[in-house]
PDB file of N, CA and C in Angstrom:
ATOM      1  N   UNK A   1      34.829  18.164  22.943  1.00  0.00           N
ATOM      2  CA  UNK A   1      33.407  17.907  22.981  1.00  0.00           C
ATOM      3  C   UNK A   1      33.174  16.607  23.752  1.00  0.00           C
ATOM      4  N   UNK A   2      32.591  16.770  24.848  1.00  0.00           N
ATOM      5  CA  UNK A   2      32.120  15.259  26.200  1.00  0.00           C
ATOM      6  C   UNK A   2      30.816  14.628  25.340  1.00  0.00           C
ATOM      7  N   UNK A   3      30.643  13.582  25.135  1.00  0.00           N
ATOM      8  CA  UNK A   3      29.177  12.821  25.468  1.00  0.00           C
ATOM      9  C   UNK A   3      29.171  12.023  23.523  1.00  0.00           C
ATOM     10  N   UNK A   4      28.216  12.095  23.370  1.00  0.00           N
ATOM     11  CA  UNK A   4      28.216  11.113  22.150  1.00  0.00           C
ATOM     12  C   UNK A   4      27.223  12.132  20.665  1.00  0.00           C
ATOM     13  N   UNK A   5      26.992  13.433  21.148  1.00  0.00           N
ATOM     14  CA  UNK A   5      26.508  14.219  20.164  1.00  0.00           C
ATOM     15  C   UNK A   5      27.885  14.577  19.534  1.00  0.00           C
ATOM     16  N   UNK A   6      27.374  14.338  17.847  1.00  0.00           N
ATOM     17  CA  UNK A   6      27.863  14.814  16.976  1.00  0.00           C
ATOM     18  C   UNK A   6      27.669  14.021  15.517  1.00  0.00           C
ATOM     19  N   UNK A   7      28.647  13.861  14.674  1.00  0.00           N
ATOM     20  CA  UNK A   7      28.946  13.354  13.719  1.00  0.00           C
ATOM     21  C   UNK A   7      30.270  12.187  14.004  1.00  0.00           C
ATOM     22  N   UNK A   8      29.940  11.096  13.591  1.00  0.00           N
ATOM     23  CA  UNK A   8      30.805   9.780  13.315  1.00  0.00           C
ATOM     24  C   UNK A   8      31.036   9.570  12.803  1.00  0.00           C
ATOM     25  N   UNK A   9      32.130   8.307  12.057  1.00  0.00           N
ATOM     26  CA  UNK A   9      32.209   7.273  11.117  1.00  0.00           C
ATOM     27  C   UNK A   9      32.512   5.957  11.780  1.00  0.00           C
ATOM     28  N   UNK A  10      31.491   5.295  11.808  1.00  0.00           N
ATOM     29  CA  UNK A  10      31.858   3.870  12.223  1.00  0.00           C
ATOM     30  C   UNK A  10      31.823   2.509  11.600  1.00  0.00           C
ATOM     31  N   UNK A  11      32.289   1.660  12.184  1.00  0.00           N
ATOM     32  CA  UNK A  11      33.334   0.321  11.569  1.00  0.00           C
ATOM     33  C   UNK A  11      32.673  -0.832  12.004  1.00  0.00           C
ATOM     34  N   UNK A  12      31.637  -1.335  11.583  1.00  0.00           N
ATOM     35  CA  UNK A  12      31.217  -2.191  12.150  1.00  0.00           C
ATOM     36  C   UNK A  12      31.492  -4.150  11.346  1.00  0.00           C
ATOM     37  N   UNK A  13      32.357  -4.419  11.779  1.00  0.00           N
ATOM     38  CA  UNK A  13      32.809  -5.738  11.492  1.00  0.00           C
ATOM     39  C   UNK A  13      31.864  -7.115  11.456  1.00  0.00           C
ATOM     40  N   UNK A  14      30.946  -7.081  10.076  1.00  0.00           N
ATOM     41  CA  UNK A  14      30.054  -7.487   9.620  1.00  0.00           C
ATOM     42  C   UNK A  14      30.498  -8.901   9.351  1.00  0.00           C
ATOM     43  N   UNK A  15      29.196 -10.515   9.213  1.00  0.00           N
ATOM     44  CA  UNK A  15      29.645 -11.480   8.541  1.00  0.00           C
ATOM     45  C   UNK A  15      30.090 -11.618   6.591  1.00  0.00           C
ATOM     46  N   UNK A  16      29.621  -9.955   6.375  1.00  0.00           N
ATOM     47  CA  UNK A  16      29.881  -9.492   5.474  1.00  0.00           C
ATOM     48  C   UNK A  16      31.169  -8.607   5.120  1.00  0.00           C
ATOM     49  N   UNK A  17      31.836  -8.989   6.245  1.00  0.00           N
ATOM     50  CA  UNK A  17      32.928  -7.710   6.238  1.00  0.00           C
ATOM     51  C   UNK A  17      32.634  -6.207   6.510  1.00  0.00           C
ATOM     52  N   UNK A  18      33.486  -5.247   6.515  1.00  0.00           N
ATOM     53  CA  UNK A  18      33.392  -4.635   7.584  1.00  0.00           C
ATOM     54  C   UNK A  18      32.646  -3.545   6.289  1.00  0.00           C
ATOM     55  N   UNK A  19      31.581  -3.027   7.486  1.00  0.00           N
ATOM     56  CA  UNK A  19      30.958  -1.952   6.449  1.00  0.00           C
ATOM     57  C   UNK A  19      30.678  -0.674   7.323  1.00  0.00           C
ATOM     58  N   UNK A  20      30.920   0.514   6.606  1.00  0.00           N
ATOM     59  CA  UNK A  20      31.134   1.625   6.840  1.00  0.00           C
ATOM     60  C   UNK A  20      29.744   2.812   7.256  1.00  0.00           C
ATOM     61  N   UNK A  21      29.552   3.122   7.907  1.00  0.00           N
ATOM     62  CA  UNK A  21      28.499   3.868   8.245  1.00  0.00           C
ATOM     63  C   UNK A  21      28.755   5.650   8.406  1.00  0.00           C
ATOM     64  N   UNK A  22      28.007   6.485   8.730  1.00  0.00           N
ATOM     65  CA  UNK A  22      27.982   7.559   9.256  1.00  0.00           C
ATOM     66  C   UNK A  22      26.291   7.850  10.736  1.00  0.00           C
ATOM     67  N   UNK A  23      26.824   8.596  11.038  1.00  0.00           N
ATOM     68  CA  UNK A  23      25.777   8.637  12.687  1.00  0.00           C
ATOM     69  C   UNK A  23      25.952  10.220  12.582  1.00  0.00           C
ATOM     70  N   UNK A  24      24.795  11.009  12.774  1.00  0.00           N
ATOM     71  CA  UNK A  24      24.902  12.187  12.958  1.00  0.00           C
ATOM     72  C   UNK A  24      24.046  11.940  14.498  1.00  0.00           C
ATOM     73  N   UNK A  25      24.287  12.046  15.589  1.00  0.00           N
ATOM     74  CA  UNK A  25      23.743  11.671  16.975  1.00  0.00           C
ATOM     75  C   UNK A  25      23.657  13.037  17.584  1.00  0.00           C
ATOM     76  N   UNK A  26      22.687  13.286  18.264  1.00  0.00           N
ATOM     77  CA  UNK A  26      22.352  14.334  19.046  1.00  0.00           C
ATOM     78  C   UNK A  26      21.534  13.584  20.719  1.00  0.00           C
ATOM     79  N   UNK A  27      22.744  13.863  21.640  1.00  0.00           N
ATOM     80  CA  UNK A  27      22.134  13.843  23.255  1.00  0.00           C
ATOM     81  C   UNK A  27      21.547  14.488  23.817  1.00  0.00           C
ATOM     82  N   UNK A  28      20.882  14.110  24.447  1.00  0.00           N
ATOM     83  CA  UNK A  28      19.666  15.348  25.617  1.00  0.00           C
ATOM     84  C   UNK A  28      19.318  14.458  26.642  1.00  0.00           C
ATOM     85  N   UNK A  29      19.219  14.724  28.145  1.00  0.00           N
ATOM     86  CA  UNK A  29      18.865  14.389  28.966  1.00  0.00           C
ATOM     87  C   UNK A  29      18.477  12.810  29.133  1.00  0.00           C
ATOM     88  N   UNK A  30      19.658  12.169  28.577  1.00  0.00           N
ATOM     89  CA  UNK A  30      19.994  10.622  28.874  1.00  0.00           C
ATOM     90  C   UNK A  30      19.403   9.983  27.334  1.00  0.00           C
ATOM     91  N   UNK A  31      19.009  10.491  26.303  1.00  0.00           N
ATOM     92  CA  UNK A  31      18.646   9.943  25.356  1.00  0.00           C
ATOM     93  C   UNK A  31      19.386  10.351  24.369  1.00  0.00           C
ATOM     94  N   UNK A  32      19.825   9.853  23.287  1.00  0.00           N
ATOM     95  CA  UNK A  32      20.122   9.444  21.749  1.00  0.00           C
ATOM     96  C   UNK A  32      19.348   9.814  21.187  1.00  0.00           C
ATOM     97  N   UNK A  33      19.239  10.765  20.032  1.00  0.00           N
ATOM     98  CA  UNK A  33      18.157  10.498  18.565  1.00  0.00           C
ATOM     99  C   UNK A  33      19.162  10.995  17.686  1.00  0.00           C
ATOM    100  N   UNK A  34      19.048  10.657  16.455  1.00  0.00           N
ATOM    101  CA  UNK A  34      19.820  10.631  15.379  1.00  0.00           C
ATOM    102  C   UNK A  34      19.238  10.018  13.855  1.00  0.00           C
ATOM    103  N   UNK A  35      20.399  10.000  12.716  1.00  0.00           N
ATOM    104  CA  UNK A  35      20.168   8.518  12.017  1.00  0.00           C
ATOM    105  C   UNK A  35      21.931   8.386  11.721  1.00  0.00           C
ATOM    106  N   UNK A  36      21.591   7.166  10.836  1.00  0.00           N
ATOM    107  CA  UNK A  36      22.403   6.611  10.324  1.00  0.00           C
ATOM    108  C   UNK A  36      22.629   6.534   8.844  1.00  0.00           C
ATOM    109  N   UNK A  37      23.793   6.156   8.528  1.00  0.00           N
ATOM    110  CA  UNK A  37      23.917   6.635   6.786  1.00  0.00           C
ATOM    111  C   UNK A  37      24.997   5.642   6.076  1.00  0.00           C
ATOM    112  N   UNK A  38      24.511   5.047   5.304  1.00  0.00           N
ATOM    113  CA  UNK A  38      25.549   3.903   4.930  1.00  0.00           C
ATOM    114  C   UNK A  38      24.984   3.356   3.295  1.00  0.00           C
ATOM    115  N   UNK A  39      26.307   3.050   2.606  1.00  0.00           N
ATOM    116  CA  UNK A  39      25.508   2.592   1.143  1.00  0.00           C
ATOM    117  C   UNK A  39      24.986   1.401   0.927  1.00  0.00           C
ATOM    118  N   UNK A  40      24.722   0.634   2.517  1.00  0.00           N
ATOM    119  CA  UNK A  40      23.757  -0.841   2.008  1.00  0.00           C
ATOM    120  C   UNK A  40      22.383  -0.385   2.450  1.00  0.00           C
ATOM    121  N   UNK A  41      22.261   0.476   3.642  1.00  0.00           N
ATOM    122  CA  UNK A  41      20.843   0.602   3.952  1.00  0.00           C
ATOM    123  C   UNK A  41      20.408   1.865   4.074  1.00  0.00           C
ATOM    124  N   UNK A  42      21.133   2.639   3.125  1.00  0.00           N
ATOM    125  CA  UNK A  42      20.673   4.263   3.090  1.00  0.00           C
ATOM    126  C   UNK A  42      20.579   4.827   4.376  1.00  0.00           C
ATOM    127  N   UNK A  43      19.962   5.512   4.443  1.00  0.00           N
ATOM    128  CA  UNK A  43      19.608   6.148   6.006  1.00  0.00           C
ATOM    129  C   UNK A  43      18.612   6.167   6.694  1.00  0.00           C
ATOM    130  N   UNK A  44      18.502   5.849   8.041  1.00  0.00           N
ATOM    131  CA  UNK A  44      17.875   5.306   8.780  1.00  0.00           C
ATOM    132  C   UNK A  44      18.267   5.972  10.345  1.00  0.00           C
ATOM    133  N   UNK A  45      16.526   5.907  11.149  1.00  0.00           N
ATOM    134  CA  UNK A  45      16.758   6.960  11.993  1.00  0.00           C
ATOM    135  C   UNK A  45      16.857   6.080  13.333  1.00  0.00           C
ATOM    136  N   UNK A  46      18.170   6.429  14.124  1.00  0.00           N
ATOM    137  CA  UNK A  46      18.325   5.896  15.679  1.00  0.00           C
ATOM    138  C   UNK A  46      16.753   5.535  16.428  1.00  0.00           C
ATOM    139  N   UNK A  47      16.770   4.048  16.920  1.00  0.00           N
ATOM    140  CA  UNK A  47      15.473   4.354  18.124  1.00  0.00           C
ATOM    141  C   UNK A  47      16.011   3.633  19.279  1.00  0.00           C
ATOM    142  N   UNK A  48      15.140   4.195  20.559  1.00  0.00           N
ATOM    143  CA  UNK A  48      15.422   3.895  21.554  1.00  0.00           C
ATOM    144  C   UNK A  48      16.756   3.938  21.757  1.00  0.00           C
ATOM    145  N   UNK A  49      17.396   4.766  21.624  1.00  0.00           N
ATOM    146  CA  UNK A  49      18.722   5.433  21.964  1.00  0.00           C
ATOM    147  C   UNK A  49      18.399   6.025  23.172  1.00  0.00           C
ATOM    148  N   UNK A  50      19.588   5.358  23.976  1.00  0.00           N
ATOM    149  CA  UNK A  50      19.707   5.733  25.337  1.00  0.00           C
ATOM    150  C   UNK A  50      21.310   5.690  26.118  1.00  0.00           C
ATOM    151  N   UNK A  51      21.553   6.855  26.571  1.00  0.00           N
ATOM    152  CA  UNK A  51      23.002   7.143  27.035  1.00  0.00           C
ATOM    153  C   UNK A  51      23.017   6.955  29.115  1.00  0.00           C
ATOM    154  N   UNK A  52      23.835   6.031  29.190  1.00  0.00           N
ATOM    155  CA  UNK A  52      24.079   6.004  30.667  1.00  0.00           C
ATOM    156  C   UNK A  52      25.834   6.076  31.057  1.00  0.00           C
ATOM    157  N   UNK A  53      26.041   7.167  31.627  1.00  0.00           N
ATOM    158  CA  UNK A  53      27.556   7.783  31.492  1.00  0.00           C
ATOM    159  C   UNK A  53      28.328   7.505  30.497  1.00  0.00           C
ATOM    160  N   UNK A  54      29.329   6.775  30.198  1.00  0.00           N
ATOM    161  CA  UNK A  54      30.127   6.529  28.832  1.00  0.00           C
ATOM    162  C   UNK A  54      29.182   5.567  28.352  1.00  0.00           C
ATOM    163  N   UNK A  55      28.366   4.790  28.239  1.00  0.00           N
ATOM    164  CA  UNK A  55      27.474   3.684  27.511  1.00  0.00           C
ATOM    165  C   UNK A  55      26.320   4.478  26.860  1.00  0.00           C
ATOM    166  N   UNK A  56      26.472   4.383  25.443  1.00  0.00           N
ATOM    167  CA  UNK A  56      24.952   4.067  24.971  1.00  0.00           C
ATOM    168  C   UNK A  56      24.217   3.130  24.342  1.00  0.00           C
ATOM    169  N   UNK A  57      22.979   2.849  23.903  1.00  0.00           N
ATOM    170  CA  UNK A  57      22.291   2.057  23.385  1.00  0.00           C
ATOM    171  C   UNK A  57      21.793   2.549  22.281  1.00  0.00           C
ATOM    172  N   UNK A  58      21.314   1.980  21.091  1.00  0.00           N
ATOM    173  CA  UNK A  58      20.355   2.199  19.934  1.00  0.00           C
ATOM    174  C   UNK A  58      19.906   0.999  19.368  1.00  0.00           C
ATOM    175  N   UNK A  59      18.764   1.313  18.395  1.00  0.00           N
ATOM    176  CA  UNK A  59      18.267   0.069  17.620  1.00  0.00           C
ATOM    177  C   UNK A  59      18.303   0.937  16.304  1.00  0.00           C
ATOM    178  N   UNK A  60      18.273   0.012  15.199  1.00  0.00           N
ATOM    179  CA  UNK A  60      18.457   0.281  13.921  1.00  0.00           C
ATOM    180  C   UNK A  60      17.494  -0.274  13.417  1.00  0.00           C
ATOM    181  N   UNK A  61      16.058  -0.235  12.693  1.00  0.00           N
ATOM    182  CA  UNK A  61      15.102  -0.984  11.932  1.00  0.00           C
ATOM    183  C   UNK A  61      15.259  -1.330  10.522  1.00  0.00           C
ATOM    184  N   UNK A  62      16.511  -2.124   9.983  1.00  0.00           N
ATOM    185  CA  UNK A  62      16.561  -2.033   8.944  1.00  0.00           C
ATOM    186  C   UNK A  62      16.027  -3.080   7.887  1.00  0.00           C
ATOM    187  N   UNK A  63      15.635  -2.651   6.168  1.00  0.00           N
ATOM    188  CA  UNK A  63      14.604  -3.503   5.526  1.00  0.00           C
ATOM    189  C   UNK A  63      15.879  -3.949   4.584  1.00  0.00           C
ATOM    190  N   UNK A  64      16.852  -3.229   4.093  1.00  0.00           N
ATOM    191  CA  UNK A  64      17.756  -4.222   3.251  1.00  0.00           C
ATOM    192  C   UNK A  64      19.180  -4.381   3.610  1.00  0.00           C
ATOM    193  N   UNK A  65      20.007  -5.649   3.340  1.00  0.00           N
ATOM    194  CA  UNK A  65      19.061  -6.157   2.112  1.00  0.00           C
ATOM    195  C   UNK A  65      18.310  -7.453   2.544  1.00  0.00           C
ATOM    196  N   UNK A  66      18.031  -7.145   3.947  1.00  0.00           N
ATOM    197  CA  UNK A  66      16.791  -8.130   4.681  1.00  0.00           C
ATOM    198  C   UNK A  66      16.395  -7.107   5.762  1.00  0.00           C
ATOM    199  N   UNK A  67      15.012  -7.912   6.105  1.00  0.00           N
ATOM    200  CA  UNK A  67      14.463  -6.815   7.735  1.00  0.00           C
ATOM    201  C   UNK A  67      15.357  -7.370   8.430  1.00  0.00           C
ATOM    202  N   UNK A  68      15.757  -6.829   9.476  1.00  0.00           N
ATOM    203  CA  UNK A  68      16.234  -7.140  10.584  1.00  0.00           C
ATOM    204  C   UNK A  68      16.170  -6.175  11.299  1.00  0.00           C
ATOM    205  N   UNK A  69      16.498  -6.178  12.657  1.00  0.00           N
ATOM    206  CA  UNK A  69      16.803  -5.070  13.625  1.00  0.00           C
ATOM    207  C   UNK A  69      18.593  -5.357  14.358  1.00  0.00           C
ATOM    208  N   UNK A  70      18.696  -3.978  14.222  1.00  0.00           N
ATOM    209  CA  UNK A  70      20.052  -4.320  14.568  1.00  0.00           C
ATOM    210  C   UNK A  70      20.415  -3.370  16.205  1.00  0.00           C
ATOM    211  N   UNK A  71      20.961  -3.918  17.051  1.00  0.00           N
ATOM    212  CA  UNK A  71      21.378  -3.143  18.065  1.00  0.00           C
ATOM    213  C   UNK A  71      22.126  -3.113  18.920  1.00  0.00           C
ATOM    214  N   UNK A  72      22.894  -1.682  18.960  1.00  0.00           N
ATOM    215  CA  UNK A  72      24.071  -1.193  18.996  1.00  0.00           C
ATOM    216  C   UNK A  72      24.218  -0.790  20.432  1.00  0.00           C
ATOM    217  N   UNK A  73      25.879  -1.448  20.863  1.00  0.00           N
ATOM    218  CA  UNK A  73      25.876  -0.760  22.597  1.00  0.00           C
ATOM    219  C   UNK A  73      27.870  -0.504  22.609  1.00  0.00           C
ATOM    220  N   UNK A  74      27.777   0.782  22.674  1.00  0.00           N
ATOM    221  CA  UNK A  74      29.393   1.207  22.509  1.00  0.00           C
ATOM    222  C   UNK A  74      29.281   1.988  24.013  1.00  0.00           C
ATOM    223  N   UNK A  75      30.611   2.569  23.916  1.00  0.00           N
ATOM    224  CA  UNK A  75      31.408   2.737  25.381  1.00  0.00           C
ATOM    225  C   UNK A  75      31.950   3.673  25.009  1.00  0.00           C
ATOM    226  N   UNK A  76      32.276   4.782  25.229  1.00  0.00           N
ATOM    227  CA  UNK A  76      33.129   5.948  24.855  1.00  0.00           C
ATOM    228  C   UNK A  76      34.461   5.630  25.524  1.00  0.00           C
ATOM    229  N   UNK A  77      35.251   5.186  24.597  1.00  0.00           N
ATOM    230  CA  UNK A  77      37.169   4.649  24.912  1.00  0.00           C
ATOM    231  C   UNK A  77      38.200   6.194  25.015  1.00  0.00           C
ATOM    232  N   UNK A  78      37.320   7.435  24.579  1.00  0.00           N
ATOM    233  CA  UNK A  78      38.026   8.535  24.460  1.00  0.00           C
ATOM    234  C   UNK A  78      37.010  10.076  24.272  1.00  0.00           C
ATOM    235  N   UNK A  79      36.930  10.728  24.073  1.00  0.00           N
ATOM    236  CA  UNK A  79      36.312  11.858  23.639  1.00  0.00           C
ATOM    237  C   UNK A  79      35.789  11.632  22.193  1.00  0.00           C
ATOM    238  N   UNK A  80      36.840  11.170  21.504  1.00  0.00           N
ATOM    239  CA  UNK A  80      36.830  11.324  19.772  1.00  0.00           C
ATOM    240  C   UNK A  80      36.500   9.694  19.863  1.00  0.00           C
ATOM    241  N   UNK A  81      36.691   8.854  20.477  1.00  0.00           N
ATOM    242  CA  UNK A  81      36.271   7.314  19.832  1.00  0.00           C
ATOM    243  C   UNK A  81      35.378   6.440  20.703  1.00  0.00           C
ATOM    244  N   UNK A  82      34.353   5.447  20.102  1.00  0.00           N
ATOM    245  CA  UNK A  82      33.986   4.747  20.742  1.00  0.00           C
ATOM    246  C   UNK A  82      34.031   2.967  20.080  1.00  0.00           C
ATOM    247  N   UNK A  83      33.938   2.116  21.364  1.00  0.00           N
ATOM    248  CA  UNK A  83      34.343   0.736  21.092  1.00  0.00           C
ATOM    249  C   UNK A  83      32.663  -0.201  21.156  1.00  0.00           C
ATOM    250  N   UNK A  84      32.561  -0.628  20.625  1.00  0.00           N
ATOM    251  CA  UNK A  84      30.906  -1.617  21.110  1.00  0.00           C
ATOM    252  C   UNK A  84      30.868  -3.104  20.249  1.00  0.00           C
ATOM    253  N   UNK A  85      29.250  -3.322  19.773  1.00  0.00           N
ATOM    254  CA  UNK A  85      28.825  -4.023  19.321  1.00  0.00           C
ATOM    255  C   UNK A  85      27.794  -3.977  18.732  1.00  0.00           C
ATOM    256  N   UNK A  86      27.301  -4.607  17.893  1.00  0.00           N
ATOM    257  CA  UNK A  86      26.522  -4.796  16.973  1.00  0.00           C
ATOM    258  C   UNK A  86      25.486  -6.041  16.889  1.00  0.00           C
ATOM    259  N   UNK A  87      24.574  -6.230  17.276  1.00  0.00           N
ATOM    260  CA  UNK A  87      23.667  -7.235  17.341  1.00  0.00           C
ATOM    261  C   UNK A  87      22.860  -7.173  16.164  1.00  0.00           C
ATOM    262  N   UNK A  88      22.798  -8.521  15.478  1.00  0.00           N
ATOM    263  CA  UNK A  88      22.005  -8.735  14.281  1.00  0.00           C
ATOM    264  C   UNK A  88      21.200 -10.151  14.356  1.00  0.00           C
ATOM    265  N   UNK A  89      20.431 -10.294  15.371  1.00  0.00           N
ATOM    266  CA  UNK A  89      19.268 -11.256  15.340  1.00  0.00           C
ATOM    267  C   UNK A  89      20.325 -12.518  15.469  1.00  0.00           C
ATOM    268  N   UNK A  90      19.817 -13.551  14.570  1.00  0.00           N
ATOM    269  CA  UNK A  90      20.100 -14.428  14.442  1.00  0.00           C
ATOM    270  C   UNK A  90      22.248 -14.576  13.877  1.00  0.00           C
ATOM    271  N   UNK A  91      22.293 -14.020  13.742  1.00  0.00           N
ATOM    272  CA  UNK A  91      23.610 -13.714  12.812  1.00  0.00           C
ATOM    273  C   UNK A  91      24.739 -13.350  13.927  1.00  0.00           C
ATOM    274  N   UNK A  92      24.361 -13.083  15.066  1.00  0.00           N
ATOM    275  CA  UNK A  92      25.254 -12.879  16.686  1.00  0.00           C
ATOM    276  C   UNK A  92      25.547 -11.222  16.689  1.00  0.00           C
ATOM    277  N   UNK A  93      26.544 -11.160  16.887  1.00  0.00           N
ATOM    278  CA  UNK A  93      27.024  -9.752  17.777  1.00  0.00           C
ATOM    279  C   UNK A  93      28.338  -9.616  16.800  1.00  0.00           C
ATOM    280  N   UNK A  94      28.240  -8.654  16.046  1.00  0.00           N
ATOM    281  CA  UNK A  94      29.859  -7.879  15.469  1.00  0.00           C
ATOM    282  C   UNK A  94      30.619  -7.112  16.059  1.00  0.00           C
ATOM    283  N   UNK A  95      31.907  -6.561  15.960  1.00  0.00           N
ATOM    284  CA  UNK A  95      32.350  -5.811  16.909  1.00  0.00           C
ATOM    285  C   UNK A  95      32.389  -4.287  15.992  1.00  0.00           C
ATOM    286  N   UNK A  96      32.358  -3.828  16.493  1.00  0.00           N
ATOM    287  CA  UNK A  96      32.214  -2.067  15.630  1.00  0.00           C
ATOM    288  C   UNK A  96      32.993  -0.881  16.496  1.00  0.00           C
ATOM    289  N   UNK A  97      33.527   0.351  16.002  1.00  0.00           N
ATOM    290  CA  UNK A  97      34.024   1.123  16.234  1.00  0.00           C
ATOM    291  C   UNK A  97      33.905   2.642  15.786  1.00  0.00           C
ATOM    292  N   UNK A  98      34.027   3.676  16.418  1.00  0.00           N
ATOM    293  CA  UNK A  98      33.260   4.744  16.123  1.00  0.00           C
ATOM    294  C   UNK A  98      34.168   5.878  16.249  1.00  0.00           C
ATOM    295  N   UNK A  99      34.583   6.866  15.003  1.00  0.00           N
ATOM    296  CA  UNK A  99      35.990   8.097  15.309  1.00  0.00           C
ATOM    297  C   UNK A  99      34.410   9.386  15.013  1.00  0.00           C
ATOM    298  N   UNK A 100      35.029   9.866  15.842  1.00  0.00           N
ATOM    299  CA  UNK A 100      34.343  11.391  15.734  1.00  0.00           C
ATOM    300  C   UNK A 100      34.689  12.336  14.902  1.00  0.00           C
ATOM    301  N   UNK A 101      33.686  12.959  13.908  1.00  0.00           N
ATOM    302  CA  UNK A 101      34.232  13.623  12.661  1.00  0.00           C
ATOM    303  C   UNK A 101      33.841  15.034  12.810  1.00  0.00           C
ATOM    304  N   UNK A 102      32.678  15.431  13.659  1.00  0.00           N
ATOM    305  CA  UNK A 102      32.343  16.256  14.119  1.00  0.00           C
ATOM    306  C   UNK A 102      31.550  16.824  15.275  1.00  0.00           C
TER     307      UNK A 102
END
């Protein structure tokens, strides 16, 4: 399976340590929509997701356990994995990682 639709589990290396997510992502004609699924901020739906050859982009609007916006820019390192980052405002850039589950 090519491109970044599907199901994930990703690793995103938090000042909190590393916390675990799920991404059910669906591509179409250079865009991302999806959500996200994790036990600190429940689930929450991809925006402004945008795919340019192996690169995509997303934002995350999340309220706990503070607002913030968080946003995400990975690289497809393989078919099944991707490598990026994690932007959290004030708090800098985490590094995160993404295996394909489906």
């Amino acid at each position: 399976m090519a491109g970044f639709s599907g199901k994930w589990d990703m690793v995103t290396k938090s000042s909190m340590g590393a916390q675990s997510s799920t991404l059910d992502i669906k591509e179409a004609d250079g865009a991302i929509t999806g959500a996200t699924t994790s036990s600190m901020i429940g689930m929450l739906n991809l925006e402004n997701g945008k795919v340019e050859g192996k690169r995509a982009t997303w934002t995350i609007k999340m309220t706990v356990p503070m607002p913030m916006s968080l946003e995400a820019e990975v690289t497809l390192d393989s078919a099944d994995t991707f490598v990026g980052t994690v932007k959290a405002g004030a708090f800098g850039s985490w590094p995160a990682t993404g295996k394909r589950t489906a």
